[in-house]
C-alpha atoms as a PDB file:
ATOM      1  CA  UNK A   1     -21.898  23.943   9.468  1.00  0.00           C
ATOM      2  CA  UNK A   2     -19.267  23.603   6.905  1.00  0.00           C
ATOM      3  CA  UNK A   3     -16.478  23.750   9.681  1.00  0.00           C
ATOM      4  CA  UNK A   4     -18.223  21.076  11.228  1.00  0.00           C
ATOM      5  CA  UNK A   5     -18.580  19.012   8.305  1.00  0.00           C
ATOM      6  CA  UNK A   6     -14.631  19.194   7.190  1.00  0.00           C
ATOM      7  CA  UNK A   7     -14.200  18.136  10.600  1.00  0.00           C
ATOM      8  CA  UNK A   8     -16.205  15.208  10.598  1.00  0.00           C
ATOM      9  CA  UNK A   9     -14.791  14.562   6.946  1.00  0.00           C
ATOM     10  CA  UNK A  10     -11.446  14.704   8.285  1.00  0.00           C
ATOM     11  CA  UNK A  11     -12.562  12.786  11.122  1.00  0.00           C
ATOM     12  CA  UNK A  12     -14.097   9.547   8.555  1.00  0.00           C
ATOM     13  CA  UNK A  13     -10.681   9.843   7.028  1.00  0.00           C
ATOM     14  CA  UNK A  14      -8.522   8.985   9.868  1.00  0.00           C
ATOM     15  CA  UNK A  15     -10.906   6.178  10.936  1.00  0.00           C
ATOM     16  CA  UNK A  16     -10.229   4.583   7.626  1.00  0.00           C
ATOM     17  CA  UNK A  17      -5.954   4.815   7.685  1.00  0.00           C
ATOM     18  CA  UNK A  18      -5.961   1.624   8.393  1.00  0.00           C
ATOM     19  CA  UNK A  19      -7.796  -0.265   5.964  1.00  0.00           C
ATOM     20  CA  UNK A  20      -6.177  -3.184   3.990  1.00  0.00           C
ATOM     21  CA  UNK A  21      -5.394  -0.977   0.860  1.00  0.00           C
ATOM     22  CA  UNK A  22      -2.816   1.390   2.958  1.00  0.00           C
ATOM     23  CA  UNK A  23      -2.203  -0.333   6.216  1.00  0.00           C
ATOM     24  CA  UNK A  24       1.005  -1.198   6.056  1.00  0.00           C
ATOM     25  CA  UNK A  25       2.336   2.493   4.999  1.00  0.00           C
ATOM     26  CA  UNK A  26       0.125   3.989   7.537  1.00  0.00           C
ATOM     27  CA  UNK A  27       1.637   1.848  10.276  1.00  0.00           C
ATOM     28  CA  UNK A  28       4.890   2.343   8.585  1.00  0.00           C
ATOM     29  CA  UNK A  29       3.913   6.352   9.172  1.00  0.00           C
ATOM     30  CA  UNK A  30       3.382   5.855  12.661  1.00  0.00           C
ATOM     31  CA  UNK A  31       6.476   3.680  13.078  1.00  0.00           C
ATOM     32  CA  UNK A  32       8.730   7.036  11.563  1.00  0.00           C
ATOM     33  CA  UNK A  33       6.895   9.327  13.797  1.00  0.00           C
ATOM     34  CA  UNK A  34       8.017   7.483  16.475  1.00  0.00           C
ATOM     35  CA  UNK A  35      11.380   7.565  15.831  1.00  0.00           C
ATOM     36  CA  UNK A  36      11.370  10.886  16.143  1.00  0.00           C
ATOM     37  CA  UNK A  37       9.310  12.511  19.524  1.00  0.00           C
ATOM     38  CA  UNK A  38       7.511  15.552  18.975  1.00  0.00           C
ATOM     39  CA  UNK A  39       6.882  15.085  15.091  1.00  0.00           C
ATOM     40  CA  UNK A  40       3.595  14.258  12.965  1.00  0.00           C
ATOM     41  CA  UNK A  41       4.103  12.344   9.699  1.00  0.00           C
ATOM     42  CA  UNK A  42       1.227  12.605   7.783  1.00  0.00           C
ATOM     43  CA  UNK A  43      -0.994   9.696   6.348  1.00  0.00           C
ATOM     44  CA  UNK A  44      -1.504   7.894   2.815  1.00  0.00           C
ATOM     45  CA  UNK A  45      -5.290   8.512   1.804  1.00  0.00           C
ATOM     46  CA  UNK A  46      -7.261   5.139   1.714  1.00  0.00           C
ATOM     47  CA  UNK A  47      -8.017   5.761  -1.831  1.00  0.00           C
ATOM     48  CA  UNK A  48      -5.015   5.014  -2.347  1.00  0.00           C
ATOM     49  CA  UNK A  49      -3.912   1.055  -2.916  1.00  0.00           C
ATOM     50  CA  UNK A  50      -0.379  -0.806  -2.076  1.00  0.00           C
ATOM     51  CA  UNK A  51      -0.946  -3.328  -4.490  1.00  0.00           C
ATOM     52  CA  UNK A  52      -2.293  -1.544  -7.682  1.00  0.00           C
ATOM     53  CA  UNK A  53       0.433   1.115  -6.986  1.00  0.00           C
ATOM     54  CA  UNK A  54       2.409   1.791 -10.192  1.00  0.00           C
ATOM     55  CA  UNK A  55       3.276   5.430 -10.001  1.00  0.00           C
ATOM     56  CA  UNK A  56       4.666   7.200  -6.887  1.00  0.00           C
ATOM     57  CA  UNK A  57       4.161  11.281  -6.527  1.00  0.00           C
ATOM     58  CA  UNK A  58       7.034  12.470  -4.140  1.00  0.00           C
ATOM     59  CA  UNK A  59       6.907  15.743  -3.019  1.00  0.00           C
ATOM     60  CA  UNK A  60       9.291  18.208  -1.928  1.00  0.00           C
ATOM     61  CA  UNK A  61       6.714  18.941   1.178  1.00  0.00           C
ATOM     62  CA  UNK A  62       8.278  22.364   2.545  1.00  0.00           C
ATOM     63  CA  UNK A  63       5.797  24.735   3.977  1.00  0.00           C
ATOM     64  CA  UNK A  64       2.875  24.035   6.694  1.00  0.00           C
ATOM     65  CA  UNK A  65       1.784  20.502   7.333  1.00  0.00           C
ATOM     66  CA  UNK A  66      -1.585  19.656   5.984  1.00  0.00           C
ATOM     67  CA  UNK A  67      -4.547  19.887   8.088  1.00  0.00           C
ATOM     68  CA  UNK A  68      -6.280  16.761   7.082  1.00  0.00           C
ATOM     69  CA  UNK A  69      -3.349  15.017   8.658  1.00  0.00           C
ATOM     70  CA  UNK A  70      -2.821  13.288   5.317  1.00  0.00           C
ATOM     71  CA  UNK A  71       0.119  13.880   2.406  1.00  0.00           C
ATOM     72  CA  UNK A  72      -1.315  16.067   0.246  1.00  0.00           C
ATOM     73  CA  UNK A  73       0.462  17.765  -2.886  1.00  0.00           C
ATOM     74  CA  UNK A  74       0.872  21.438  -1.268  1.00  0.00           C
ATOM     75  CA  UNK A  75      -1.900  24.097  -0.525  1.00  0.00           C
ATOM     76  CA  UNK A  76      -5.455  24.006  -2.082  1.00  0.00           C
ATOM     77  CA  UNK A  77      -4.075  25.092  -5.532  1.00  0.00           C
ATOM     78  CA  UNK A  78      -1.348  22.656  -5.950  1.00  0.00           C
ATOM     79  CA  UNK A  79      -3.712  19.542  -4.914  1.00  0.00           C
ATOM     80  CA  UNK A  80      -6.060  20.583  -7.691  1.00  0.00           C
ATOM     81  CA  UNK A  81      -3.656  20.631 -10.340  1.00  0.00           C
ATOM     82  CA  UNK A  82      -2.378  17.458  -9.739  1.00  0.00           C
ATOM     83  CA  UNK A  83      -6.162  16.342  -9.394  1.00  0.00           C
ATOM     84  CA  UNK A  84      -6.818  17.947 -12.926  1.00  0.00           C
ATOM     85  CA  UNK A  85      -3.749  16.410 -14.347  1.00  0.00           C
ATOM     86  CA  UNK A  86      -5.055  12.889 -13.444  1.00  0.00           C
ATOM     87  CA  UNK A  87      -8.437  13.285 -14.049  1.00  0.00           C
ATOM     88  CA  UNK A  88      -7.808  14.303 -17.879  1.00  0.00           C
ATOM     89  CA  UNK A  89      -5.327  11.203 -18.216  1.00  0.00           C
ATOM     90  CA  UNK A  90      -7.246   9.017 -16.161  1.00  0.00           C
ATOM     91  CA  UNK A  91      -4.949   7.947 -13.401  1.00  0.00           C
ATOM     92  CA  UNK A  92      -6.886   6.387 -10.905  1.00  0.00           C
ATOM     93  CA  UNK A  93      -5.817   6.939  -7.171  1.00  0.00           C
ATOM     94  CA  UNK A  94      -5.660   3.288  -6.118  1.00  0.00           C
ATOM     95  CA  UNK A  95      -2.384   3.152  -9.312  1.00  0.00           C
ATOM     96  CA  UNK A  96      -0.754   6.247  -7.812  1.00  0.00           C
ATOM     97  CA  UNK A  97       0.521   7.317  -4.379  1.00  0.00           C
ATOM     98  CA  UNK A  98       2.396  10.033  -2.777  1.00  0.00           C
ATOM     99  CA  UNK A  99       5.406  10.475  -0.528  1.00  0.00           C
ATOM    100  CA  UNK A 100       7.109  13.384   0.859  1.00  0.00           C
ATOM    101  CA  UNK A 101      10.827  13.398   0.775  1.00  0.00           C
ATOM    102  CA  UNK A 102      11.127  14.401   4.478  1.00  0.00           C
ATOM    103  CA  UNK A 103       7.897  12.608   6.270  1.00  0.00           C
ATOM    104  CA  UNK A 104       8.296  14.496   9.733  1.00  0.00           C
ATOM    105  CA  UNK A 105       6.661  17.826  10.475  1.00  0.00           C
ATOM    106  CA  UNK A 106       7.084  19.283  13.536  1.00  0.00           C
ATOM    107  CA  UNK A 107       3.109  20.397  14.731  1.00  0.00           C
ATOM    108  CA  UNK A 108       2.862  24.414  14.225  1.00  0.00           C
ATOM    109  CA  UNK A 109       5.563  24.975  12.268  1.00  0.00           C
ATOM    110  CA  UNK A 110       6.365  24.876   8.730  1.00  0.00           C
ATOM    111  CA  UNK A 111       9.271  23.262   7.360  1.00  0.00           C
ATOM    112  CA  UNK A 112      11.657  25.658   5.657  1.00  0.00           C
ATOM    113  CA  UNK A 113      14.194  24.855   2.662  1.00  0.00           C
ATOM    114  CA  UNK A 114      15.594  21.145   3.609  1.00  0.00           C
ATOM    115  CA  UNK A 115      18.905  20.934   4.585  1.00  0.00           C
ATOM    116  CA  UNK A 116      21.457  17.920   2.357  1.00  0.00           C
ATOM    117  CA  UNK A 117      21.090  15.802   5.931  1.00  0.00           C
ATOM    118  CA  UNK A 118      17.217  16.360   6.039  1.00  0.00           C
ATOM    119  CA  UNK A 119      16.950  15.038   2.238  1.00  0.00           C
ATOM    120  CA  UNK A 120      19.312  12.502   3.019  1.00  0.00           C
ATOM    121  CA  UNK A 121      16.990  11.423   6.137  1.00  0.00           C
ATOM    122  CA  UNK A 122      14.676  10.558   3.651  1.00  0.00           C
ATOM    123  CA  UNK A 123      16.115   8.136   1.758  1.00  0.00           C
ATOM    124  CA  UNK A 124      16.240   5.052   4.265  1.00  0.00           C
ATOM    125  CA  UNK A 125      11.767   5.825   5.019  1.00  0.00           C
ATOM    126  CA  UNK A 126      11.639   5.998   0.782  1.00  0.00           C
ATOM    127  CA  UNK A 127      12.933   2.372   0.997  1.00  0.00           C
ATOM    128  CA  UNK A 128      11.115   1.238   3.513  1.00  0.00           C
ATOM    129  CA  UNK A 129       7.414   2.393   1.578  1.00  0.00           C
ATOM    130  CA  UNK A 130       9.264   1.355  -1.788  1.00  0.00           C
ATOM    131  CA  UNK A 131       9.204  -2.027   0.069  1.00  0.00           C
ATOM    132  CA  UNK A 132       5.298  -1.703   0.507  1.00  0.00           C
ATOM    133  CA  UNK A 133       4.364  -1.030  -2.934  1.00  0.00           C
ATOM    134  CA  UNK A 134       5.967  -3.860  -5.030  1.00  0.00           C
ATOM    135  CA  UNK A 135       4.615  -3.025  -7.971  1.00  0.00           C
ATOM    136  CA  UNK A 136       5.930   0.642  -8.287  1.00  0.00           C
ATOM    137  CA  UNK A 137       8.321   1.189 -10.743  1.00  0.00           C
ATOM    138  CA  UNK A 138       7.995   4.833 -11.703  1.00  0.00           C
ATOM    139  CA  UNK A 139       8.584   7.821  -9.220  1.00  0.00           C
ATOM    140  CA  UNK A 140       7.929  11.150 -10.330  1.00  0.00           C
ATOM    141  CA  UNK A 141       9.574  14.062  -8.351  1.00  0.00           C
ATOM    142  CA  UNK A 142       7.704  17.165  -7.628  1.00  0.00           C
ATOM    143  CA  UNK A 143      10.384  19.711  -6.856  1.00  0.00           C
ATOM    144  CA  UNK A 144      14.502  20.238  -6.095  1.00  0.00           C
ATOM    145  CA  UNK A 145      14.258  18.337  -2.843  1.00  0.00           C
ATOM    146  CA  UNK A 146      12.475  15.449  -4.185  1.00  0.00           C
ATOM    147  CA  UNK A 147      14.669  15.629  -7.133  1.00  0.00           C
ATOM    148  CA  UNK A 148      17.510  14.667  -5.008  1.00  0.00           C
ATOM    149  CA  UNK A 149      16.287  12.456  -2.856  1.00  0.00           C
ATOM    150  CA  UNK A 150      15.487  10.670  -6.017  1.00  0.00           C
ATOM    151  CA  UNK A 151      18.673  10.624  -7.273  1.00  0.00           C
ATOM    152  CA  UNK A 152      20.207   9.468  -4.060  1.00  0.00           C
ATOM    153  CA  UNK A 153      17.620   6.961  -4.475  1.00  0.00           C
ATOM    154  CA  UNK A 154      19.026   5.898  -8.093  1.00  0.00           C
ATOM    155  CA  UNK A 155      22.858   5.831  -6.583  1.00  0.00           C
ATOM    156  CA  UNK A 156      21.804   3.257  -3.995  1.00  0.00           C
ATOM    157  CA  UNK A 157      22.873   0.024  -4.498  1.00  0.00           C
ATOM    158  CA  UNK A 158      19.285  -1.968  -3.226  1.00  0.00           C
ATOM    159  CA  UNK A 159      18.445  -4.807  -5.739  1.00  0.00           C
ATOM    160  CA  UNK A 160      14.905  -3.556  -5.458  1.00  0.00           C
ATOM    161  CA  UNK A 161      15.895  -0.784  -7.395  1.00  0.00           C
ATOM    162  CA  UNK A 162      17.562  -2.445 -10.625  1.00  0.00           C
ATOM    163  CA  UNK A 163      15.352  -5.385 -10.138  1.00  0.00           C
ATOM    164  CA  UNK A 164      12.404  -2.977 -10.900  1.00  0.00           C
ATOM    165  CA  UNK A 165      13.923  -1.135 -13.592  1.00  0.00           C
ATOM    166  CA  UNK A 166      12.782   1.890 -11.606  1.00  0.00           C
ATOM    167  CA  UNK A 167      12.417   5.303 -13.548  1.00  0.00           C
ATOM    168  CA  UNK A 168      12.382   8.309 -12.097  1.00  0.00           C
ATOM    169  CA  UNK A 169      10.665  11.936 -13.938  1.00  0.00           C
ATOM    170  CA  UNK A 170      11.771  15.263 -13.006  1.00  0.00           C
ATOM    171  CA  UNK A 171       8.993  17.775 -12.347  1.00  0.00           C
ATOM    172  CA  UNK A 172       8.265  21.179 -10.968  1.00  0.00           C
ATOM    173  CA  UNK A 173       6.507  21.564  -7.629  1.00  0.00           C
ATOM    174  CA  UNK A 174       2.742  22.265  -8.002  1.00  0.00           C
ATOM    175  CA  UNK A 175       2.706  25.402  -5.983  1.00  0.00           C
ATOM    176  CA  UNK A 176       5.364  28.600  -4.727  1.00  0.00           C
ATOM    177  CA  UNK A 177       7.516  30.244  -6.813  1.00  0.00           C
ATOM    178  CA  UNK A 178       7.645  26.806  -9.135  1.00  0.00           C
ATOM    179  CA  UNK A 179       4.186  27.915 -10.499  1.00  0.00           C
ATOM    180  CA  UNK A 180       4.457  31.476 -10.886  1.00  0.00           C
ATOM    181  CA  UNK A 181       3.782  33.327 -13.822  1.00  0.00           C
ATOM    182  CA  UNK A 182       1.091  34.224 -16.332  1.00  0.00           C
ATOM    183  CA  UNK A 183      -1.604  32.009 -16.611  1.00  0.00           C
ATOM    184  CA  UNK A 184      -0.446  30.438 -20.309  1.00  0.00           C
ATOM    185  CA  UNK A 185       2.924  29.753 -18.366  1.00  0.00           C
ATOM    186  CA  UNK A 186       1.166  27.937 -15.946  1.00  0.00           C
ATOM    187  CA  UNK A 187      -0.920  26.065 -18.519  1.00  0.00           C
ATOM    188  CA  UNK A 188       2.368  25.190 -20.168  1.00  0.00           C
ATOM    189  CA  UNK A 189       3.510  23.862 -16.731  1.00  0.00           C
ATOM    190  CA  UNK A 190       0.227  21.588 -16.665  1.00  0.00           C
ATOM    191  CA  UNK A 191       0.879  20.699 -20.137  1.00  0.00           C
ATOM    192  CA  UNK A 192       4.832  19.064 -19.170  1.00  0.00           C
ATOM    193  CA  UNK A 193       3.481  17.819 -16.315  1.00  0.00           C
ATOM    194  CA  UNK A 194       0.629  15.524 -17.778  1.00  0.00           C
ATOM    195  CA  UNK A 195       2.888  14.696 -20.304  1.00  0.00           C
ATOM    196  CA  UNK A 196       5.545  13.368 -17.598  1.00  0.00           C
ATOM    197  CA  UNK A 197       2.177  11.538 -16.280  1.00  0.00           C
ATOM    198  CA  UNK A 198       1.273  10.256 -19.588  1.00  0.00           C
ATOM    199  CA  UNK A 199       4.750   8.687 -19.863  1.00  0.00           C
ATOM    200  CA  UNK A 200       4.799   7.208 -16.717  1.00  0.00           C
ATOM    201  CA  UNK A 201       1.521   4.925 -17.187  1.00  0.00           C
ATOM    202  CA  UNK A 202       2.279   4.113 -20.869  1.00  0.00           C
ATOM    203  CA  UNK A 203       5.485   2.878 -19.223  1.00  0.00           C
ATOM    204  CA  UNK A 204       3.716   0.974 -16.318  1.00  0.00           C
ATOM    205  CA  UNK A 205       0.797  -0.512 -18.807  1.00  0.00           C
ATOM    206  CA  UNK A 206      -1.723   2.139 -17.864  1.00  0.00           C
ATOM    207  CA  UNK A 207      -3.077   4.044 -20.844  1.00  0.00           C
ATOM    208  CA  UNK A 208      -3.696   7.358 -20.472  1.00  0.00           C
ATOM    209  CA  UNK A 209      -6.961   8.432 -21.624  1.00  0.00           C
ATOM    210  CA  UNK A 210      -5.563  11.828 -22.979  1.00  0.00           C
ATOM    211  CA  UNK A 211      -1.872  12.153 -25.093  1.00  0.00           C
ATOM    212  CA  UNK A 212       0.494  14.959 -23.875  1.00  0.00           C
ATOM    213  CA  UNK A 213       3.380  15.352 -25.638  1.00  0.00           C
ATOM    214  CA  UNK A 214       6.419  13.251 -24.580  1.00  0.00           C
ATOM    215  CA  UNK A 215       8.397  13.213 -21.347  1.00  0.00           C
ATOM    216  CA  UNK A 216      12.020  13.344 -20.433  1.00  0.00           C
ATOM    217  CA  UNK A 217      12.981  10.642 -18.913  1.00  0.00           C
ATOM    218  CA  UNK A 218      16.126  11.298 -16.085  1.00  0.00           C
END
């Protein structure tokens, strides 16, 4: 029964990528998988919104591709320490939204360390949802590889970018060897995490409901 009901959940889910508050990335999703045959690239949850966006999560997405067939923030572990991060500050979903640095998966196999050209891939797709959520102007970077793809972001020369006054935070990845160690290292991890969080809404007029210490900015 609870097989069956994940399925049906996951099922809901994809009937609902195309509502008004994440059409356009969703069809921008399918529009990237097309480009490249044999791929998936994974969905934006609906609970998500374009146009209360202020805050994108990109993630360094190496490893399996998500069964849900949505972006997700790594395994089980990793989604529910971003979800506890949020929860104590009070980030609503439809204000935040996620991105992987390199969209594509190819089905059955996980994608290993990225390659320069595969981060690089992702720069023109980054635009293109950047595009979709004009009211982002904060993107913090879960990992190395969406640490760079951020920074080739900031070298660009789009008007969007400057225009925006976009900011971009440096963070660890919420799962892997990022997260290892004792338990009141990975408490401290939480703890520079929210407060990267916590910086970001202040920033975008979004007060969070719980004060971390303060961020570093890149």
């Amino acid at each position: 029964m609870t097989a069956l009901a994940t399925e049906n959940s996951r099922e809901q889910l994809l009937s609902r990528r195309y509502e008004p508050s994440v059409a356009a990335v969703n069809e921008l999703c399918d529009t990237l998988q097309a480009t490249k045959a044999g791929t998936n690239v994974p969905y934006v949850d609906p609970m998500h919104d374009v146009d209360e966006c202020r805050i994108i999560s990109l993630f360094s997405n190496i490893g399996t591709e998500d069964e849900s067939g949505f972006i997700t923030a790594g395994d089980d572990e990793a989604a529910t320490r971003l979800l506890g991060v949020q929860w104590k500050l009070g980030l609503r979903p439809e204000y935040v939204m996620p991105w992987n640095v390199h969209p594509w998966y190819v089905p059955g196999e996980p994608n290993g360390k990225f390659t320069p050209d595969q981060i690089s891939a992702g720069l023109k797709p980054l635009l293109k949802f950047l595009a979709l959520v004009p009211r982002a102007s904060v993107i913090v970077a879960h990992g190395t590889e969406a640490n760079r793809l951020a920074n080739l972001l900031l070298k660009t020369e789009v008007p969007m970018i400057w225009r925006r006054g976009l900011k971009t935070y440096k963070v660890r990845s919420l799962s892997g060897r990022a997260f290892a160690g004792t338990p009141a290292r990975q408490e401290q991890y939480l703890e520079e995490m929210g407060a990267v969080y916590a910086d970001a809404m202040a920033r975008t007029g979004r007060a969070p409901t719980f004060r971390w210490t303060p961020a570093v900015v890149l």
